[in-house]
PDB file of N, CA and C in Angstrom:
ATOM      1  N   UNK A   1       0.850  -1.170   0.000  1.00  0.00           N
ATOM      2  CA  UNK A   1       0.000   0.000   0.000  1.00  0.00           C
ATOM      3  C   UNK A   1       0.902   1.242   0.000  1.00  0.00           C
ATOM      4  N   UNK A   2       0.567   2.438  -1.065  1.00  0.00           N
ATOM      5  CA  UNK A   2       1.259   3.608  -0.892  1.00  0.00           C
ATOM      6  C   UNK A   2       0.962   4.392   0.417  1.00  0.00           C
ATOM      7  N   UNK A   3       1.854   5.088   0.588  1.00  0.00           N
ATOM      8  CA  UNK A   3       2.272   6.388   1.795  1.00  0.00           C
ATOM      9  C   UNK A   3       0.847   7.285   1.219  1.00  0.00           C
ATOM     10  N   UNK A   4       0.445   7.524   0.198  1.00  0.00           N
ATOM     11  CA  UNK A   4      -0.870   8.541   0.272  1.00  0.00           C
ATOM     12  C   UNK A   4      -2.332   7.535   0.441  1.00  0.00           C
ATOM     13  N   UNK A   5      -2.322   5.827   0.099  1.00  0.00           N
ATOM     14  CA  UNK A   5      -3.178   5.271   0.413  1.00  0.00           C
ATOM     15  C   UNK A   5      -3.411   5.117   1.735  1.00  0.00           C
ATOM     16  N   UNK A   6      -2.040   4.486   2.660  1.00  0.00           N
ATOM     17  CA  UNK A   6      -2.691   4.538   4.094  1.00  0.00           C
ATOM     18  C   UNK A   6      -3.121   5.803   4.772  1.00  0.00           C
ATOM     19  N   UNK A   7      -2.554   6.918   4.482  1.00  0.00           N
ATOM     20  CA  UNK A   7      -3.260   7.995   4.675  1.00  0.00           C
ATOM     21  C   UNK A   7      -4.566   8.381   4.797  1.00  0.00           C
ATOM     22  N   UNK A   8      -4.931   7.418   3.176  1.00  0.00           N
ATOM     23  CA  UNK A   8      -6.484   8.077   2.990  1.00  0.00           C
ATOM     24  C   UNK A   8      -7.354   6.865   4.010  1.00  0.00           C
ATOM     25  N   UNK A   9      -6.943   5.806   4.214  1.00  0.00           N
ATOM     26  CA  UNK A   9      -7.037   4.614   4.950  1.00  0.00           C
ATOM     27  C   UNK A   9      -7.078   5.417   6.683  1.00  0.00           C
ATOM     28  N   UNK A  10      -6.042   5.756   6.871  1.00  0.00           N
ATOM     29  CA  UNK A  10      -5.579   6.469   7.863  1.00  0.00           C
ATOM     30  C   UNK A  10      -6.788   7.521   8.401  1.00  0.00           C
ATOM     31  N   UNK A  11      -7.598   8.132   7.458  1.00  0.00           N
ATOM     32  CA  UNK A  11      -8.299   9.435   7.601  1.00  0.00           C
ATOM     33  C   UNK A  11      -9.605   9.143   7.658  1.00  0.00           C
ATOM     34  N   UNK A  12     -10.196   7.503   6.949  1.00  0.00           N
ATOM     35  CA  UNK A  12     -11.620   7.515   6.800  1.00  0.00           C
ATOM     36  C   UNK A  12     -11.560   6.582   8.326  1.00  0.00           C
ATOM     37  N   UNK A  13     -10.639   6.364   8.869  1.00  0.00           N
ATOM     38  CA  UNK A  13     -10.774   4.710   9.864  1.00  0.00           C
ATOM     39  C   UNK A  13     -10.853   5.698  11.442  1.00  0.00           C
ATOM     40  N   UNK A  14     -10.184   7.212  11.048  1.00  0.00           N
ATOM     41  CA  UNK A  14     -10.363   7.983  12.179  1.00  0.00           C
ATOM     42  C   UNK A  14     -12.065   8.523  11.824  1.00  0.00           C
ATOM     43  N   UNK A  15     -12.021   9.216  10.730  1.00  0.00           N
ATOM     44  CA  UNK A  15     -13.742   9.249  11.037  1.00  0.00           C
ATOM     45  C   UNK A  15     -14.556   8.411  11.476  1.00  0.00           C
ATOM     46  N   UNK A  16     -14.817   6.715  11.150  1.00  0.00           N
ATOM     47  CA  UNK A  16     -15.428   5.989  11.774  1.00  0.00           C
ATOM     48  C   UNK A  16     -15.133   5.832  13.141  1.00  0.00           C
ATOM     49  N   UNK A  17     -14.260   6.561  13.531  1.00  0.00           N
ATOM     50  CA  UNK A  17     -13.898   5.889  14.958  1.00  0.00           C
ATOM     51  C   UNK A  17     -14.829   7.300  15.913  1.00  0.00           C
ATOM     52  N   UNK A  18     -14.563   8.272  15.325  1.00  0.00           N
ATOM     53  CA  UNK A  18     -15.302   9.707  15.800  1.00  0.00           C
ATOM     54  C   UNK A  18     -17.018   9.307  15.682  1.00  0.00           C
ATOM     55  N   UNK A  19     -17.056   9.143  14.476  1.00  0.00           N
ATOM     56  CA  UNK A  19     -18.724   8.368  14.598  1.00  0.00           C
ATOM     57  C   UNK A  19     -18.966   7.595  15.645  1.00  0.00           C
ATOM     58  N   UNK A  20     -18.047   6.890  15.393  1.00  0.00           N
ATOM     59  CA  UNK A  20     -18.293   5.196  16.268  1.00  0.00           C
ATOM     60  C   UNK A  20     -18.819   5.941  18.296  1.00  0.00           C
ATOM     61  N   UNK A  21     -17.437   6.888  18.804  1.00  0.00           N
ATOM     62  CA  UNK A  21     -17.573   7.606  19.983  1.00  0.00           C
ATOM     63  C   UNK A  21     -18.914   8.089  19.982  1.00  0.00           C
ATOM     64  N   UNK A  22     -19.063   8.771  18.819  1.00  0.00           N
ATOM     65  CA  UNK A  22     -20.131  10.014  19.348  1.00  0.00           C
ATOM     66  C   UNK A  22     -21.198   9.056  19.509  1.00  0.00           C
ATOM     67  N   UNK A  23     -21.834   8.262  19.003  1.00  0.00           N
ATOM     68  CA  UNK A  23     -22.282   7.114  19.215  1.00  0.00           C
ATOM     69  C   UNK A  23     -23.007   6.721  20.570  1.00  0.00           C
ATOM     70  N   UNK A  24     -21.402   6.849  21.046  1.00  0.00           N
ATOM     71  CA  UNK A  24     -21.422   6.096  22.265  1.00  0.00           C
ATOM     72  C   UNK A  24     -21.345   7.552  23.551  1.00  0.00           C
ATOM     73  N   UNK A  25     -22.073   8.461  23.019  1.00  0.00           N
ATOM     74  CA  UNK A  25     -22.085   9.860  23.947  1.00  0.00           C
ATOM     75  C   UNK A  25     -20.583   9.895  24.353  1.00  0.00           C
ATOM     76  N   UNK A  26     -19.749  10.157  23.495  1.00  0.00           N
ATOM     77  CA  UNK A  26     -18.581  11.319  23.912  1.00  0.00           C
ATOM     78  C   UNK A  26     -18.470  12.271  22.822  1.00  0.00           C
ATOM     79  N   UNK A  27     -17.754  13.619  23.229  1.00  0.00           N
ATOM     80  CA  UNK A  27     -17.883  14.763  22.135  1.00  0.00           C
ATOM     81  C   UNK A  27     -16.278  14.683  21.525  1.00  0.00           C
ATOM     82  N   UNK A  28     -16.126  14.468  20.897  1.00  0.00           N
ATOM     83  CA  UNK A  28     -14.855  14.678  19.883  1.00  0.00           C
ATOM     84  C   UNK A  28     -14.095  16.491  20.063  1.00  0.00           C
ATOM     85  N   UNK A  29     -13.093  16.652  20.604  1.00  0.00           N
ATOM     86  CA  UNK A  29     -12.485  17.944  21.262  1.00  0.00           C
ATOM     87  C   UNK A  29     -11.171  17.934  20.485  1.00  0.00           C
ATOM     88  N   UNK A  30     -10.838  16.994  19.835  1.00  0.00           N
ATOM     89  CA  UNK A  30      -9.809  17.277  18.978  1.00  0.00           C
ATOM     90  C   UNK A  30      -9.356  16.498  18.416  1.00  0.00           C
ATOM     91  N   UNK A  31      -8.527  16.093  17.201  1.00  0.00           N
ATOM     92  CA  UNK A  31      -8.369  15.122  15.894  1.00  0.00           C
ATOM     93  C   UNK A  31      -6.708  15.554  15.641  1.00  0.00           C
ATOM     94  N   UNK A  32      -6.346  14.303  15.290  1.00  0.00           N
ATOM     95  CA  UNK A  32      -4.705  14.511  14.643  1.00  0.00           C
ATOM     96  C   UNK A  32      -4.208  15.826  15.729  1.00  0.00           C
ATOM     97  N   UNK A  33      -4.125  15.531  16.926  1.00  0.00           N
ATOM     98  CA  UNK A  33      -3.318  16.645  17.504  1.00  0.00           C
ATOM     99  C   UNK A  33      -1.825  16.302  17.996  1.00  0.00           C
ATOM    100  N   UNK A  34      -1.084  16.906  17.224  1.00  0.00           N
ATOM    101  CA  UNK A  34       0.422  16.862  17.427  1.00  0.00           C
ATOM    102  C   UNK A  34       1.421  18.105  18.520  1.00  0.00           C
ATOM    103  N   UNK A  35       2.108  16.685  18.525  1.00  0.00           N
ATOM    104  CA  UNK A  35       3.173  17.347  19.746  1.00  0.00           C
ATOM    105  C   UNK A  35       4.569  16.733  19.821  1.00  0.00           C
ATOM    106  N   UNK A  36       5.722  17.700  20.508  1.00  0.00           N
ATOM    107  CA  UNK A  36       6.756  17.000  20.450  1.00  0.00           C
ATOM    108  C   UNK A  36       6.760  15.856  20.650  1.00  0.00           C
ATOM    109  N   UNK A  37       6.160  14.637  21.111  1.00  0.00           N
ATOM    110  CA  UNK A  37       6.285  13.267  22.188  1.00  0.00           C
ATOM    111  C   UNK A  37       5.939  12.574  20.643  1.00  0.00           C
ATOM    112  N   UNK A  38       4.769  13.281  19.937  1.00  0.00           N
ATOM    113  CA  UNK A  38       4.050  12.456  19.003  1.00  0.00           C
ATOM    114  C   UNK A  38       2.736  12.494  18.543  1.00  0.00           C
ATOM    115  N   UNK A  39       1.768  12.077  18.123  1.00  0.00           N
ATOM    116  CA  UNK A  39       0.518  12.389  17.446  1.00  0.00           C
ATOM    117  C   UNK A  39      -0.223  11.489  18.141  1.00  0.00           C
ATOM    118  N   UNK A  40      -1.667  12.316  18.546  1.00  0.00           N
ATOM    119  CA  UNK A  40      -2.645  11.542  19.519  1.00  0.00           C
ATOM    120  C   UNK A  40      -3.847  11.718  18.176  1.00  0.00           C
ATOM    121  N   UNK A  41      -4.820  10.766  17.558  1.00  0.00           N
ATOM    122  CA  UNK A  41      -5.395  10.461  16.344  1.00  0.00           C
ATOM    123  C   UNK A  41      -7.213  11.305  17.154  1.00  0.00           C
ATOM    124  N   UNK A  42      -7.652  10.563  18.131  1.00  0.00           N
ATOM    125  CA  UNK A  42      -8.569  11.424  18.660  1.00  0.00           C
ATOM    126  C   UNK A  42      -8.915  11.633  19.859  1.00  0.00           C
ATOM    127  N   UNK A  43      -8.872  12.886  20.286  1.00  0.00           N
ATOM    128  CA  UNK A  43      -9.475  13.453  22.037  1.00  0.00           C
ATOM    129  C   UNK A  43     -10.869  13.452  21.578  1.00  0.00           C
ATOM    130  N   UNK A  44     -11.254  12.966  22.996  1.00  0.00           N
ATOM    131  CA  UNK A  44     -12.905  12.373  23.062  1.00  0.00           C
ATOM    132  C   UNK A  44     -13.120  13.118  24.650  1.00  0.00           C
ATOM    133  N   UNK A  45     -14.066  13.506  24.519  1.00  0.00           N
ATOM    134  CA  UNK A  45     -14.581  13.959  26.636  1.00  0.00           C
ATOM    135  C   UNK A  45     -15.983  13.201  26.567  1.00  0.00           C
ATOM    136  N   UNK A  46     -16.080  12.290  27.941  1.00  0.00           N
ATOM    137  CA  UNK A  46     -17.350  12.267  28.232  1.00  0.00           C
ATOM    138  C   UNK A  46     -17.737  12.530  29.703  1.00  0.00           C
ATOM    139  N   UNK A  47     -18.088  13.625  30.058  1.00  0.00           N
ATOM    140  CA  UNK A  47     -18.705  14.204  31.319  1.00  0.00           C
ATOM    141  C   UNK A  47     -16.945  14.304  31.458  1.00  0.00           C
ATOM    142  N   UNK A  48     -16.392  13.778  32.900  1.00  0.00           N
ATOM    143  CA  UNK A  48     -15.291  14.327  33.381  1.00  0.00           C
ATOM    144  C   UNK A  48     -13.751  13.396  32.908  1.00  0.00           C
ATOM    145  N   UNK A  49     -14.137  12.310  32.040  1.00  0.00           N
ATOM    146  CA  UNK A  49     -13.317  11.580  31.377  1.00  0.00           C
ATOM    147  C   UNK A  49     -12.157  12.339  30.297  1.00  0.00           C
ATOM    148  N   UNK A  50     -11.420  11.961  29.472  1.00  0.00           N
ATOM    149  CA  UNK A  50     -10.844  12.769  28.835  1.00  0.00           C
ATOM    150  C   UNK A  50     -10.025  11.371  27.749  1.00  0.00           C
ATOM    151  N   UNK A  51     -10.472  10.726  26.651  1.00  0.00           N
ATOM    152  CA  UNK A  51      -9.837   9.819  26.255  1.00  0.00           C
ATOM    153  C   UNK A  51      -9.026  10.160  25.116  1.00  0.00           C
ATOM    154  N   UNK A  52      -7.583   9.530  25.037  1.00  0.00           N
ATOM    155  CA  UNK A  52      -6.726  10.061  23.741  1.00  0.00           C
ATOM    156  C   UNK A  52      -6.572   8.556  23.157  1.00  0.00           C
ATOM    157  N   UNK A  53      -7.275   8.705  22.185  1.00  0.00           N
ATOM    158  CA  UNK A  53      -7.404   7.747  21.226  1.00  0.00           C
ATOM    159  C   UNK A  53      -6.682   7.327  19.842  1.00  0.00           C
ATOM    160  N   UNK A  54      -6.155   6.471  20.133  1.00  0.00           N
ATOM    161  CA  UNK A  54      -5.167   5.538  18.728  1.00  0.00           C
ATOM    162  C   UNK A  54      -6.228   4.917  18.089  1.00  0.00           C
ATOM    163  N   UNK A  55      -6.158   5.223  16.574  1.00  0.00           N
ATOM    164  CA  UNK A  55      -6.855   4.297  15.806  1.00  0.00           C
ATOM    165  C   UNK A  55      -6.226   3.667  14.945  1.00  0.00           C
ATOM    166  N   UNK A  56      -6.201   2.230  14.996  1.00  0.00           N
ATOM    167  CA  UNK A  56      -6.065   1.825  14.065  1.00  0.00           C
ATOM    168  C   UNK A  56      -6.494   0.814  13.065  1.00  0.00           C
ATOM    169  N   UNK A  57      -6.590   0.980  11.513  1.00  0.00           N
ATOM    170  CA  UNK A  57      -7.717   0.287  10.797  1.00  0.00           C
ATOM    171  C   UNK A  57      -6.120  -1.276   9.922  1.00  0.00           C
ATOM    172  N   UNK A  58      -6.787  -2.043   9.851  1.00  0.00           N
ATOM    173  CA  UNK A  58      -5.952  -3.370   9.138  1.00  0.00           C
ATOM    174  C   UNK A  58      -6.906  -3.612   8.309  1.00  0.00           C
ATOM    175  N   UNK A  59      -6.155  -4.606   7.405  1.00  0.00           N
ATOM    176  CA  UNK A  59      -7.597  -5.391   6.270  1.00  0.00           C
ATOM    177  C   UNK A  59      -7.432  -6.726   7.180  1.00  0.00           C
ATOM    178  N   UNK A  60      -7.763  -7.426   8.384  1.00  0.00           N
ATOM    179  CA  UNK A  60      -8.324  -8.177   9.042  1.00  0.00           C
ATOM    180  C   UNK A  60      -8.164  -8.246  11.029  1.00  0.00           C
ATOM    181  N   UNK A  61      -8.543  -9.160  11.259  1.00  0.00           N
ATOM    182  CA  UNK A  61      -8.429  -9.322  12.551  1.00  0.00           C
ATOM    183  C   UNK A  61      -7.092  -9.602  13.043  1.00  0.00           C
ATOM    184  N   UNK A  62      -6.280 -10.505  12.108  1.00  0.00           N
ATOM    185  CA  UNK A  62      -5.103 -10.809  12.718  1.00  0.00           C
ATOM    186  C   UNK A  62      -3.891  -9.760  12.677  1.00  0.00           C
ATOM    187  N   UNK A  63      -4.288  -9.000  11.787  1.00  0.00           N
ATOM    188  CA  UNK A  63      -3.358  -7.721  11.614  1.00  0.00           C
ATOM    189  C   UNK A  63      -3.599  -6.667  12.800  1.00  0.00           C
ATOM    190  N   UNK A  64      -4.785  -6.511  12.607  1.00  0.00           N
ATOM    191  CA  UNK A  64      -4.719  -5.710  13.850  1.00  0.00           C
ATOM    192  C   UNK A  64      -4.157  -6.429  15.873  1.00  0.00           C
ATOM    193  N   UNK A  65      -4.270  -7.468  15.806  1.00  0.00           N
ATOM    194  CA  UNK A  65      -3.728  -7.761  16.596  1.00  0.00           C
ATOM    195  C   UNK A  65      -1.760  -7.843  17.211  1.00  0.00           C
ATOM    196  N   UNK A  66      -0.890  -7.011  15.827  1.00  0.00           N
ATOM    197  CA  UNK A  66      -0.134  -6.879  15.712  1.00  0.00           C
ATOM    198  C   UNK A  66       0.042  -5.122  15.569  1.00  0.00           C
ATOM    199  N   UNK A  67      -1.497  -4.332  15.240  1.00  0.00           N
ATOM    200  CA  UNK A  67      -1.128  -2.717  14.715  1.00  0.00           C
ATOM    201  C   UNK A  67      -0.373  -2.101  16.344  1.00  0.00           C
ATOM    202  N   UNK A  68      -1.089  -2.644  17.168  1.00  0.00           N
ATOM    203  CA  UNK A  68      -0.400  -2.166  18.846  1.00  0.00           C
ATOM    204  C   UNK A  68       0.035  -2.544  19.793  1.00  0.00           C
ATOM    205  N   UNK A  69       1.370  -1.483  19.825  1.00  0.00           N
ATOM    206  CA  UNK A  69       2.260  -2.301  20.707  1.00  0.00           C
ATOM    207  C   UNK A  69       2.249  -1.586  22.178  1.00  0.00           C
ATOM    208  N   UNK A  70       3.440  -1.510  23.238  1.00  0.00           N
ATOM    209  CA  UNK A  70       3.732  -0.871  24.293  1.00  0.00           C
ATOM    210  C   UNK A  70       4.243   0.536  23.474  1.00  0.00           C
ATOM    211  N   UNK A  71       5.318   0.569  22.323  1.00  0.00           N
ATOM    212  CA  UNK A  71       6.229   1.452  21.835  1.00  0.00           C
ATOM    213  C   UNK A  71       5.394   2.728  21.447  1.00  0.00           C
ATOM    214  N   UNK A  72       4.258   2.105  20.805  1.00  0.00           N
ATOM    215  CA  UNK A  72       3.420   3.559  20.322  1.00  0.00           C
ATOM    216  C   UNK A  72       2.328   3.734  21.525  1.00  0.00           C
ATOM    217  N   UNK A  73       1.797   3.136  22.291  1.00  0.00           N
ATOM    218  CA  UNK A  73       1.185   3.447  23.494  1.00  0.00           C
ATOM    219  C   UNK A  73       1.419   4.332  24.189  1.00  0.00           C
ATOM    220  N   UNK A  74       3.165   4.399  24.210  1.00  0.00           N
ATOM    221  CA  UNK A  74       3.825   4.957  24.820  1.00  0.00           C
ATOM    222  C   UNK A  74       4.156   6.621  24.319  1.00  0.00           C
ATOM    223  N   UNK A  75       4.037   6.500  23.548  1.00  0.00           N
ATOM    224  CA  UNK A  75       4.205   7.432  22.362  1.00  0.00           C
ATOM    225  C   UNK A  75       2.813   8.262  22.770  1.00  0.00           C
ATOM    226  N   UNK A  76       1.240   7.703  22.479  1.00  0.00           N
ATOM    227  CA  UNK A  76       0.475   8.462  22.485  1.00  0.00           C
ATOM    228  C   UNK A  76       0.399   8.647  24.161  1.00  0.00           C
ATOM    229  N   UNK A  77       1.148   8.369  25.055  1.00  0.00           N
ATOM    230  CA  UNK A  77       0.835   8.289  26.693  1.00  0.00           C
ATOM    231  C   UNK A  77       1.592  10.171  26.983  1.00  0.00           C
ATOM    232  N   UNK A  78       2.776   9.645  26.027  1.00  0.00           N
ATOM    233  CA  UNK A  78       3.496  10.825  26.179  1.00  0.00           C
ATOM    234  C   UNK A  78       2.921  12.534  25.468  1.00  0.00           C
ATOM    235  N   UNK A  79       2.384  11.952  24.054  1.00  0.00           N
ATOM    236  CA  UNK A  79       1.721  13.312  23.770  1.00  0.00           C
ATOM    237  C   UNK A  79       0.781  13.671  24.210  1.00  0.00           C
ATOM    238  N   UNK A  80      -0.450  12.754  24.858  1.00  0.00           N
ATOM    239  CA  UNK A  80      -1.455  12.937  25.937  1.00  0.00           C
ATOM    240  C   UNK A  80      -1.264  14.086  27.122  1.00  0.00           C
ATOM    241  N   UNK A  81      -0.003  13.464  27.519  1.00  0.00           N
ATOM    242  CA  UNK A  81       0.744  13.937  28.888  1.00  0.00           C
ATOM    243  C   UNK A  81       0.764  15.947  28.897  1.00  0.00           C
ATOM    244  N   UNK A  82       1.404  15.925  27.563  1.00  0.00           N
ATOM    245  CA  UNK A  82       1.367  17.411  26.793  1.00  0.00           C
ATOM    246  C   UNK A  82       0.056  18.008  26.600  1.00  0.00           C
ATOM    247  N   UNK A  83      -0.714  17.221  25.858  1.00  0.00           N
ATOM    248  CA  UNK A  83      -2.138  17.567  25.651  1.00  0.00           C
ATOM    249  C   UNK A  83      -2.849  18.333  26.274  1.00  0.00           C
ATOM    250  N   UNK A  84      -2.750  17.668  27.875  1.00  0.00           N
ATOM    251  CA  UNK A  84      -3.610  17.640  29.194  1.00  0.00           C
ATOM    252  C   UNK A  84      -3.484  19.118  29.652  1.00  0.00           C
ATOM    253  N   UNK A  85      -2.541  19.447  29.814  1.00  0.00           N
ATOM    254  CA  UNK A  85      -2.436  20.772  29.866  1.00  0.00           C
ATOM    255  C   UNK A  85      -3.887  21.871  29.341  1.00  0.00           C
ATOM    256  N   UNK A  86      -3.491  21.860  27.857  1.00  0.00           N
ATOM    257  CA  UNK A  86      -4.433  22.479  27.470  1.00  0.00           C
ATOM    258  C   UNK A  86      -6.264  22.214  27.172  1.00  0.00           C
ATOM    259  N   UNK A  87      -6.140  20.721  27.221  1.00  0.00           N
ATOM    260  CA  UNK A  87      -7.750  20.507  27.086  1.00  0.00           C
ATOM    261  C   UNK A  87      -8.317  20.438  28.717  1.00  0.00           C
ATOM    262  N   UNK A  88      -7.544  20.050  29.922  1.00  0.00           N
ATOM    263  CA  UNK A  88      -8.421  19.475  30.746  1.00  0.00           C
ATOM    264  C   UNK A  88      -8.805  20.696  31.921  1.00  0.00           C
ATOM    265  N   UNK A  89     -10.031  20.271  32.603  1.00  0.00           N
ATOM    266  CA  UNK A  89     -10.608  21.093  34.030  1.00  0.00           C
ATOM    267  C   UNK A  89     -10.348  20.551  34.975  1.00  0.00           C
ATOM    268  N   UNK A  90     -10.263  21.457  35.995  1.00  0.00           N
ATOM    269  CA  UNK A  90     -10.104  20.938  37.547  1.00  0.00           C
ATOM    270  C   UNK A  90     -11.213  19.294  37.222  1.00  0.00           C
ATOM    271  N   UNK A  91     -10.904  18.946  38.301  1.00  0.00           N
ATOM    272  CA  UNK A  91     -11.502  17.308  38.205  1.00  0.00           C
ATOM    273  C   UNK A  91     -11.654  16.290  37.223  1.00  0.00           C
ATOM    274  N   UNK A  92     -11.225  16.914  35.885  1.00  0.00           N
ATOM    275  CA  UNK A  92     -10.509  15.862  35.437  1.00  0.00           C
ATOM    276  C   UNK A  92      -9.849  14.734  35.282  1.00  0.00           C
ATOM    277  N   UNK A  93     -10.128  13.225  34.289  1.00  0.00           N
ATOM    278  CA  UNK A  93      -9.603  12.368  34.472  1.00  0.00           C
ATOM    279  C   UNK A  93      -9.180  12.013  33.239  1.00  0.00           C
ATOM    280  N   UNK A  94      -8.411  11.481  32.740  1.00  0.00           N
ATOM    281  CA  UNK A  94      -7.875  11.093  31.595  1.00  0.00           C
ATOM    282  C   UNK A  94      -7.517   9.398  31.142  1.00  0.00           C
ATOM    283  N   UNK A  95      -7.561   9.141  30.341  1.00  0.00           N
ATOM    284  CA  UNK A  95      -7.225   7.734  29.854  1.00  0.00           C
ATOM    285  C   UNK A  95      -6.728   7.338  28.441  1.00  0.00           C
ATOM    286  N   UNK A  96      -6.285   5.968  28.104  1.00  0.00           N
ATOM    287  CA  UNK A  96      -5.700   6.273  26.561  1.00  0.00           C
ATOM    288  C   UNK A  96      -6.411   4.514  25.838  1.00  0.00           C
ATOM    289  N   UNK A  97      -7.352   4.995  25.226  1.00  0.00           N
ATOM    290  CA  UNK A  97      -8.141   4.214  24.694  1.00  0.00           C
ATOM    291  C   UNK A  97      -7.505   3.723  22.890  1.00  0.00           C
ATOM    292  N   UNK A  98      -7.881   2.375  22.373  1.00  0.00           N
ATOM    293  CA  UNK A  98      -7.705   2.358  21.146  1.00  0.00           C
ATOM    294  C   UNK A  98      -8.607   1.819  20.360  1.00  0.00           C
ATOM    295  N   UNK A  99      -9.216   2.439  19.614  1.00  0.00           N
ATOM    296  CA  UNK A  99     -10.132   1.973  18.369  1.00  0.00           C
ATOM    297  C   UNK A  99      -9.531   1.122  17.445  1.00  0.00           C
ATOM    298  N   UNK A 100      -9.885  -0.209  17.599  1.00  0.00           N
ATOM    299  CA  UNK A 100      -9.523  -1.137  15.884  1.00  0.00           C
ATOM    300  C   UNK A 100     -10.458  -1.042  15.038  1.00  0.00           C
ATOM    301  N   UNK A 101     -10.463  -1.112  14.182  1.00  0.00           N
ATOM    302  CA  UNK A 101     -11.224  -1.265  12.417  1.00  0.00           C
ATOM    303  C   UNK A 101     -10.574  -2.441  11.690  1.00  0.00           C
ATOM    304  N   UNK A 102     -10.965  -3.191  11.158  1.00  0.00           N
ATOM    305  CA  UNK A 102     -11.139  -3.683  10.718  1.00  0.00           C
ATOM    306  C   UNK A 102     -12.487  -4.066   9.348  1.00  0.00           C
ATOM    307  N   UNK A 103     -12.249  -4.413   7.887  1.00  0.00           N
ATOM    308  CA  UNK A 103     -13.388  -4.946   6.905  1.00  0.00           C
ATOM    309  C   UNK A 103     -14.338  -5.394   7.667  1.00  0.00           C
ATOM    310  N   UNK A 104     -15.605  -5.598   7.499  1.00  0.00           N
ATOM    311  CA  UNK A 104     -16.772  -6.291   7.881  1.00  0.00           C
ATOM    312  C   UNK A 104     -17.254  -6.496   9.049  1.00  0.00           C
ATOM    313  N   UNK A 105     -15.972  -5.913  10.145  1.00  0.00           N
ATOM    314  CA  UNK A 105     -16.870  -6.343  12.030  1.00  0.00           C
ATOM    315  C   UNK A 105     -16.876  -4.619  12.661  1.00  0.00           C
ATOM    316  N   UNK A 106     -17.263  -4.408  13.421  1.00  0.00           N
ATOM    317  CA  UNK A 106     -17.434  -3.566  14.139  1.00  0.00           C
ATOM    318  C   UNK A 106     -16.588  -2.793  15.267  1.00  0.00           C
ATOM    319  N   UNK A 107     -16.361  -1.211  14.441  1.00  0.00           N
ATOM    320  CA  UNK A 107     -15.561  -0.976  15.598  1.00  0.00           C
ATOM    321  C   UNK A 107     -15.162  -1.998  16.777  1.00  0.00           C
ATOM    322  N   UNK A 108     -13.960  -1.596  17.344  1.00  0.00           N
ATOM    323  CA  UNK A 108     -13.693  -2.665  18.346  1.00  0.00           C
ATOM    324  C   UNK A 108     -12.906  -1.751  19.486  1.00  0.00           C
ATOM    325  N   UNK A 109     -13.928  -1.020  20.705  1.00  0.00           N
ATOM    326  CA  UNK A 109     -12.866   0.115  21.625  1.00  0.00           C
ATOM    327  C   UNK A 109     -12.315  -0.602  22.734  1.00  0.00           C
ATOM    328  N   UNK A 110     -11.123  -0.405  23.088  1.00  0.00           N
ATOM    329  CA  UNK A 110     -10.611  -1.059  23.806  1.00  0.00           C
ATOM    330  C   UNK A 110     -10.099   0.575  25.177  1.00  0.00           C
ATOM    331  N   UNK A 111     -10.879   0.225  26.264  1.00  0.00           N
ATOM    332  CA  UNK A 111     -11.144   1.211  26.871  1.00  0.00           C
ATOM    333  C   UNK A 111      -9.410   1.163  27.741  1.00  0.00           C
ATOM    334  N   UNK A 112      -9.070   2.270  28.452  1.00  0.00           N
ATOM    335  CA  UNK A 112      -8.324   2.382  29.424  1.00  0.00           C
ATOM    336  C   UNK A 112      -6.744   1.308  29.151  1.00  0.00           C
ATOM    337  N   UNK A 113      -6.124   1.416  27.756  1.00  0.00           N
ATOM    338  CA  UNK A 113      -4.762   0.343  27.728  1.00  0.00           C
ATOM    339  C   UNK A 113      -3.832   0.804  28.313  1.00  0.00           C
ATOM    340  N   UNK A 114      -3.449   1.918  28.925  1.00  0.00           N
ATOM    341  CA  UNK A 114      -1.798   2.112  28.892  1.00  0.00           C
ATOM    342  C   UNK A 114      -2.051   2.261  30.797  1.00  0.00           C
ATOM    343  N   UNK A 115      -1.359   1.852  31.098  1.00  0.00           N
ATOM    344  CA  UNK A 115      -0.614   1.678  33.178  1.00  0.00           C
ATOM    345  C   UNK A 115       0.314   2.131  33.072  1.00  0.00           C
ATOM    346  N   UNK A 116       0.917   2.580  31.939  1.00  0.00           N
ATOM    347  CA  UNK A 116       2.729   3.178  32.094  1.00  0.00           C
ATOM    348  C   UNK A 116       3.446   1.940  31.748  1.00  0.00           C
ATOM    349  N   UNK A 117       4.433   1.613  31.473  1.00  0.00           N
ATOM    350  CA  UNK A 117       5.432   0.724  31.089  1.00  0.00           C
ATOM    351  C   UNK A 117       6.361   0.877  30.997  1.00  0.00           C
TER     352      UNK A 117
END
């Protein structure tokens, strides 16, 4: 696959994933937000939550069971970290969630992954 296909791959698998949230009552507060540490794909708030979300789309199940590791977890834990600053309120809580995609099954959110490592 070309560098401008996963992109476009890259761009429709984050919209379904923004659908997929709002969905599920959270408001989408920010998309592709970059920072020195690295790129967080989508900030989601619901009531006092605050989720920074990795998406990622494969053409099956077994691929995606390989798209995430500790290395980029870590990665979005760290640009989160930066993030927080500017999106969050007193009482605030934060977490780092990941959306899979996959052909033919259904979003798949995998709530609260990263403990630090």
């Amino acid at each position: 696959m070309s560098r401008q296909q996963a992109e476009k791959r890259g761009r429709q698998a984050e919209r379904i994933a923004a659908w997929w949230l709002r969905l599920k009552g959270w408001q989408i507060v920010g998309r592709r937000l970059r920072t020195p540490a690295g790129e967080v794909d989508l900030v989601a708030r619901r009531g006092s939550m605050i989720a920074f979300v990795e998406v990622k789309a494969r053409g099956s199940d077994t691929d995606l069971a390989l798209a995430i590791d500790e290395r980029r977890l870590a990665r979005v834990a760290a640009a989160a970290e930066i993030l927080w600053h500017d999106l969050a309120k007193a009482g605030d809580d934060m977490r780092i969630d990941v959306i899979l995609l996959a052909p033919g099954r259904p979003p798949r959110h995998l709530a609260n992954v990263w403990h630090g490592g």
